[in-house]
N, C-alpha and C. Protein backbone atom coordinates (compact mmCIF):
# COMPACT_ATOMS: atom_id res chain seq x y z
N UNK A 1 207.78 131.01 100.18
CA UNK A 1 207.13 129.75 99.96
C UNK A 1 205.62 129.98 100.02
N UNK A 2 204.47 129.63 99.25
CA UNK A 2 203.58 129.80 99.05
C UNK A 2 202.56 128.33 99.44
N UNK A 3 201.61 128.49 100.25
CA UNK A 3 200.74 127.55 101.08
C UNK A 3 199.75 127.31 100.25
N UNK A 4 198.67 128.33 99.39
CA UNK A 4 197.50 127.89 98.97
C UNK A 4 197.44 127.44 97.72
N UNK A 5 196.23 126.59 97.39
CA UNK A 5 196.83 125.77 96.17
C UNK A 5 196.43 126.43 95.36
N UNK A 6 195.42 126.90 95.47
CA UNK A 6 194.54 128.47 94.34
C UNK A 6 195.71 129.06 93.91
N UNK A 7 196.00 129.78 94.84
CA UNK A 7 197.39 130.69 94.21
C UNK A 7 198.75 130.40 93.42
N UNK A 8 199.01 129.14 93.90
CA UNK A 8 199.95 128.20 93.04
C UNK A 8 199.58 128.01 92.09
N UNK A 9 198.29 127.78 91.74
CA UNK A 9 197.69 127.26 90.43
C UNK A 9 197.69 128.40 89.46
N UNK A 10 197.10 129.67 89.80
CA UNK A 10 197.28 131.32 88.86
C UNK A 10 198.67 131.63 89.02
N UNK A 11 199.25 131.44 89.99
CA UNK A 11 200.63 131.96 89.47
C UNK A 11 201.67 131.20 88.19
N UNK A 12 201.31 129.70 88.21
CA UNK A 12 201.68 128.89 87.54
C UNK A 12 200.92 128.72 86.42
N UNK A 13 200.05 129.07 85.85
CA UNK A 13 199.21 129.48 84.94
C UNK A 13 199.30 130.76 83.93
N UNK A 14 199.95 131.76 85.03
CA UNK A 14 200.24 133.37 84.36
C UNK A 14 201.50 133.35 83.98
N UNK A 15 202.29 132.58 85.02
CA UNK A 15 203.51 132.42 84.14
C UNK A 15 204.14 131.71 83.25
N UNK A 16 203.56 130.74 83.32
CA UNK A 16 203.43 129.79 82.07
C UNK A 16 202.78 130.65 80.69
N UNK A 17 201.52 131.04 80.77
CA UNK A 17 201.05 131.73 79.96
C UNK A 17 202.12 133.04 79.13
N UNK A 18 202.80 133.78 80.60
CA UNK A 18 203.74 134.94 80.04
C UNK A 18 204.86 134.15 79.23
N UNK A 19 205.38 132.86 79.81
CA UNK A 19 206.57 132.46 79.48
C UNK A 19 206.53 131.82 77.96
N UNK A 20 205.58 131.57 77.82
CA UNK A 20 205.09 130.70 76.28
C UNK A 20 204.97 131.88 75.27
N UNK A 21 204.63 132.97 75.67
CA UNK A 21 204.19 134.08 75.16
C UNK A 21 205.63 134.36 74.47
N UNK A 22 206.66 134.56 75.59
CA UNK A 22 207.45 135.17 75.29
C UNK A 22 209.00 134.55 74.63
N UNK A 23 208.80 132.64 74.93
CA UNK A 23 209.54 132.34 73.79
C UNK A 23 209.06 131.73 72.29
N UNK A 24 207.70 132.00 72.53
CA UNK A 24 207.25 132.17 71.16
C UNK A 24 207.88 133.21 70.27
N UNK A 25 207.85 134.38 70.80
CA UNK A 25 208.37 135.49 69.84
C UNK A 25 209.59 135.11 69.61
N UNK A 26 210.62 134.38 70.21
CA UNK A 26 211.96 133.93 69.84
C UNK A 26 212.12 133.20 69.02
N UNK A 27 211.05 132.23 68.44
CA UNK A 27 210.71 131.32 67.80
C UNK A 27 211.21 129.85 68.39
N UNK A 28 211.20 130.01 69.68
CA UNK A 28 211.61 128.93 70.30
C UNK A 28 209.94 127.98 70.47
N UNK A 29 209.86 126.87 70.99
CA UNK A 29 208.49 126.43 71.03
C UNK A 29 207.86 126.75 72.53
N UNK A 30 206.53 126.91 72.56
CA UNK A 30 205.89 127.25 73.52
C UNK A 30 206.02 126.54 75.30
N UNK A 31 206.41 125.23 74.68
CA UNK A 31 206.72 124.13 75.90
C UNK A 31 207.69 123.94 76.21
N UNK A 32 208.91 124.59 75.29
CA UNK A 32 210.09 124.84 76.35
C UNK A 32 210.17 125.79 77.35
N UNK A 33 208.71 127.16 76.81
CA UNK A 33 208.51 128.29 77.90
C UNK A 33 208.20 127.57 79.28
N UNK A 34 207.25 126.73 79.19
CA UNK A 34 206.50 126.36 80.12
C UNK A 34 207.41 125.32 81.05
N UNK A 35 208.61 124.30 80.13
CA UNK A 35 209.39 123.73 81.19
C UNK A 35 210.62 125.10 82.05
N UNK A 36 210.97 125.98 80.99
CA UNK A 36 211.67 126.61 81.91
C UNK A 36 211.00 127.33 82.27
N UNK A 37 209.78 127.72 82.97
CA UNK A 37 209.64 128.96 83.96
C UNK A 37 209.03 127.62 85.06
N UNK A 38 209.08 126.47 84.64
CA UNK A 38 208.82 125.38 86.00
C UNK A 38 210.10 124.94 86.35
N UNK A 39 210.96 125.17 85.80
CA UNK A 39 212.37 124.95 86.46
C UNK A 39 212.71 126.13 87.41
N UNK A 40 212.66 127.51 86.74
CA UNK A 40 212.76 128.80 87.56
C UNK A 40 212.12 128.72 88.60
N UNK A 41 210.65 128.57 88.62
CA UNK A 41 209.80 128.70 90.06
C UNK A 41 210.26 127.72 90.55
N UNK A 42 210.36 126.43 90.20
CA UNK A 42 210.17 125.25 91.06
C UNK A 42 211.57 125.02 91.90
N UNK A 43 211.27 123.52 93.04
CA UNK A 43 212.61 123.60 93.54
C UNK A 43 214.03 123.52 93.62
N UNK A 44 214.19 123.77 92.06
CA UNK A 44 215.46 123.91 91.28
C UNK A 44 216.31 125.11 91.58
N UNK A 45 215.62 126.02 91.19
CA UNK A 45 216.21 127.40 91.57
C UNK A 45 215.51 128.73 92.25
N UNK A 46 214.44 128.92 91.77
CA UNK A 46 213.67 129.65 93.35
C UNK A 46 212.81 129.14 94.17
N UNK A 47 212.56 127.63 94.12
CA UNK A 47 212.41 127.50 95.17
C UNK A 47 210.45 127.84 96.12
N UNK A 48 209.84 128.51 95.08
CA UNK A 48 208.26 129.42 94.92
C UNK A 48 207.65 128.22 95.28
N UNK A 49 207.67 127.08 94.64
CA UNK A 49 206.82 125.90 94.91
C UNK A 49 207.23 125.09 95.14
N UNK A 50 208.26 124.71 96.76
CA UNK A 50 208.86 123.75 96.84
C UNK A 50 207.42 121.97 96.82
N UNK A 51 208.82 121.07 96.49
CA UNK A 51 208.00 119.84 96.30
C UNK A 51 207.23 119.70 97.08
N UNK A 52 207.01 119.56 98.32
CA UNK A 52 205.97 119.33 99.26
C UNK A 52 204.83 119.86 98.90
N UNK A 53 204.52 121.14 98.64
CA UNK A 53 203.26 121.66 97.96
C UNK A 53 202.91 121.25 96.54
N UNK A 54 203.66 121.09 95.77
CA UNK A 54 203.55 120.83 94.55
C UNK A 54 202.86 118.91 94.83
N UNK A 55 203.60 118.52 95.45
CA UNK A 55 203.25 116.71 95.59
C UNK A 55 201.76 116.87 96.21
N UNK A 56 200.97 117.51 96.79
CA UNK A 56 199.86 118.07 96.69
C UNK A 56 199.22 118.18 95.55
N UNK A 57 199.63 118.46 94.44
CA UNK A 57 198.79 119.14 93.52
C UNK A 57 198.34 117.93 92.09
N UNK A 58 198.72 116.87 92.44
CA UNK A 58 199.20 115.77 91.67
C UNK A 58 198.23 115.97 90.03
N UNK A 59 196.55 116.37 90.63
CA UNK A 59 195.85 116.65 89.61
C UNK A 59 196.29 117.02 88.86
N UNK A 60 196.31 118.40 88.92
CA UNK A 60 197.06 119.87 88.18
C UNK A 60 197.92 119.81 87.15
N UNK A 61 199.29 118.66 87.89
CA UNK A 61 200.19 118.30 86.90
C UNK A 61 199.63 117.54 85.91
N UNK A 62 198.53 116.52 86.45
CA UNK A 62 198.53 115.59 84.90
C UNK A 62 197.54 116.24 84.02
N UNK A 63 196.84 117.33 84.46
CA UNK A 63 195.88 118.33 83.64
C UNK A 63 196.85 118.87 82.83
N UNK A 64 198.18 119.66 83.57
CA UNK A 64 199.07 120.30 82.51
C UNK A 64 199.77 119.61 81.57
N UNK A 65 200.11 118.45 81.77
CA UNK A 65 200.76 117.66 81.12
C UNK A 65 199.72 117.15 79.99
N UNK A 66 198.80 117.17 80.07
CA UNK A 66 197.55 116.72 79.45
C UNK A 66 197.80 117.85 78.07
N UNK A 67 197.91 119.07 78.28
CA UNK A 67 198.20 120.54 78.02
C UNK A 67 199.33 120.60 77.26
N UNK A 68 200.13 120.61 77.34
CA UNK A 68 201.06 120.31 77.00
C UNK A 68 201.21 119.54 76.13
N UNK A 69 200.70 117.93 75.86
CA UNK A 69 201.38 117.18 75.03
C UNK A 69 199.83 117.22 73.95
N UNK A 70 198.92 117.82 73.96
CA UNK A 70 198.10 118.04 73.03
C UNK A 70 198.72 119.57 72.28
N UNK A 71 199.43 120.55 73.05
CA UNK A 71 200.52 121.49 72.30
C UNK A 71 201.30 120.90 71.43
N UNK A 72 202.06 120.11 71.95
CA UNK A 72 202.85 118.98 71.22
C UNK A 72 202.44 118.79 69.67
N UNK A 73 200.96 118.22 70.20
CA UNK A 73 200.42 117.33 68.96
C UNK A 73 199.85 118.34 67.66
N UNK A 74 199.19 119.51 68.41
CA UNK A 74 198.28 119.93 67.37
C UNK A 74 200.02 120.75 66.25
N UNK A 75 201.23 120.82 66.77
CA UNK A 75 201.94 121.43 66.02
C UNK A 75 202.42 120.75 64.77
N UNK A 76 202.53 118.96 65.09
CA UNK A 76 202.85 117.81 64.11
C UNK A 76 202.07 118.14 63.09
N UNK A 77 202.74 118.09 61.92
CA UNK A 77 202.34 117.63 60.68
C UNK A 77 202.66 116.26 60.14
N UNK A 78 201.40 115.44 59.70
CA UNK A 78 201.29 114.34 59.09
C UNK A 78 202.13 113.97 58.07
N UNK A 79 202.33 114.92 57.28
CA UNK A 79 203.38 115.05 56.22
C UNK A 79 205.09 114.92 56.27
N UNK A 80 204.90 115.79 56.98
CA UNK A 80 206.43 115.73 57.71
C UNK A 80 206.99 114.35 58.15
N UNK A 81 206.17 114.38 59.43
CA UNK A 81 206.78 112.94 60.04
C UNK A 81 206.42 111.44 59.10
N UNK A 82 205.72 111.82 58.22
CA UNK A 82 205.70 110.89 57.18
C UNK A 82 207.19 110.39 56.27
N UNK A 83 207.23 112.21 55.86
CA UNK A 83 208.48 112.46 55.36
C UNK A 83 210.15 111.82 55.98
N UNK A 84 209.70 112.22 57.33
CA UNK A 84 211.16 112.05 58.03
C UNK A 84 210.65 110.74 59.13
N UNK A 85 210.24 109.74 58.71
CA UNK A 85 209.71 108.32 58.78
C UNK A 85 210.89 107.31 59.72
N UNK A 86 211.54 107.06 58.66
CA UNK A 86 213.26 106.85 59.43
C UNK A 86 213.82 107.08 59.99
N UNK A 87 214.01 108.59 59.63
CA UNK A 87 215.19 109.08 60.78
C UNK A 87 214.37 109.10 62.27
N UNK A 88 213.04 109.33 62.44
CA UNK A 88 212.50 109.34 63.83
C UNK A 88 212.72 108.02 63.91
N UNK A 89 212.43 107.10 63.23
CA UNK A 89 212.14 105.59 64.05
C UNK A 89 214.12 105.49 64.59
N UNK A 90 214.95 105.65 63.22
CA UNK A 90 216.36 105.32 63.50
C UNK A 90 216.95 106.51 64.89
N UNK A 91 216.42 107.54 64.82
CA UNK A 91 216.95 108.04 66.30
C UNK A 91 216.34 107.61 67.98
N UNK A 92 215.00 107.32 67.69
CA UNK A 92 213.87 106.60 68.60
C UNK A 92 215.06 105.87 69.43
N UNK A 93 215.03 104.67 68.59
CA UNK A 93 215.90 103.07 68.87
C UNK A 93 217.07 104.12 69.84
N UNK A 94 218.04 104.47 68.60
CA UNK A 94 218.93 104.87 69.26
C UNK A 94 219.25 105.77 70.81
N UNK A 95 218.45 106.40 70.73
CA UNK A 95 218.06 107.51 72.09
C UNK A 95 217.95 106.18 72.91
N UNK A 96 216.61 105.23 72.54
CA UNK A 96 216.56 104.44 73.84
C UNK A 96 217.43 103.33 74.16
N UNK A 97 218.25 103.13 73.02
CA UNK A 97 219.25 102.21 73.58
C UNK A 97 220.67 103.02 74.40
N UNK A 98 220.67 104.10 74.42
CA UNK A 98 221.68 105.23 74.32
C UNK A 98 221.35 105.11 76.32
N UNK A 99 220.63 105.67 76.24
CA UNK A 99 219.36 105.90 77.45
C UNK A 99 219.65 103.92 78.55
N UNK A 100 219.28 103.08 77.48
CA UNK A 100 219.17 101.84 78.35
C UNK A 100 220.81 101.43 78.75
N UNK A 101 221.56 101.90 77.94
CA UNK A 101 223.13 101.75 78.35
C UNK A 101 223.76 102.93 79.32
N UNK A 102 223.71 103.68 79.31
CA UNK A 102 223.91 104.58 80.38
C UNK A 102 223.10 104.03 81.53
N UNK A 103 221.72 103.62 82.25
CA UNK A 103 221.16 103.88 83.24
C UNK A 103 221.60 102.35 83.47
């Protein structure tokens, strides 16, 4: 278990960085690297940054998340989602009604 927030922050940074790296080459997208090596470290399965330290860091997360969903964005093409117009709006609805009936 790791105490300092410096170090949480480069370790979670390098491996994020390695992990994006490396399902890029799979052709998987970069931000699924980054949710699974925060599932791996985190208190899911090892456990490296349990919540208590992490609920500390509250900044950090909305910086990464910040990070992240501008990854997101710069990959959209205008065209595309122009193109496929419908089917996002017709799965949207559906997901959230899918989502509001289950919970």
């Amino acid at each position: 278990m790791i105490n300092n927030s410096l170090l949480i922050i480069g370790i979670s940074a390098l491996a994020g960085l390695g992990m994006g790296k490396l399902v890029n080459k799979l052709r998987i997208p970069t931000v699924a690297g980054y949710v699974l090596i925060g599932v791996i470290l985190g208190s899911s399965i090892l456990n490296i940054f349990p919540l208590s330290v992490l609920s500390k860091l509250t900044v950090v997360n909305e910086i990464a998340l910040g990070f992240i969903a501008f990854s997101i964005g710069a990959d959209l093409k205008y065209d595309i989602i122009k193109k496929l117009g419908k089917s996002i709006i017709f799965i949207g609805i559906f997901e959230a009604l899918g989502a509001f009936i289950l919970v």
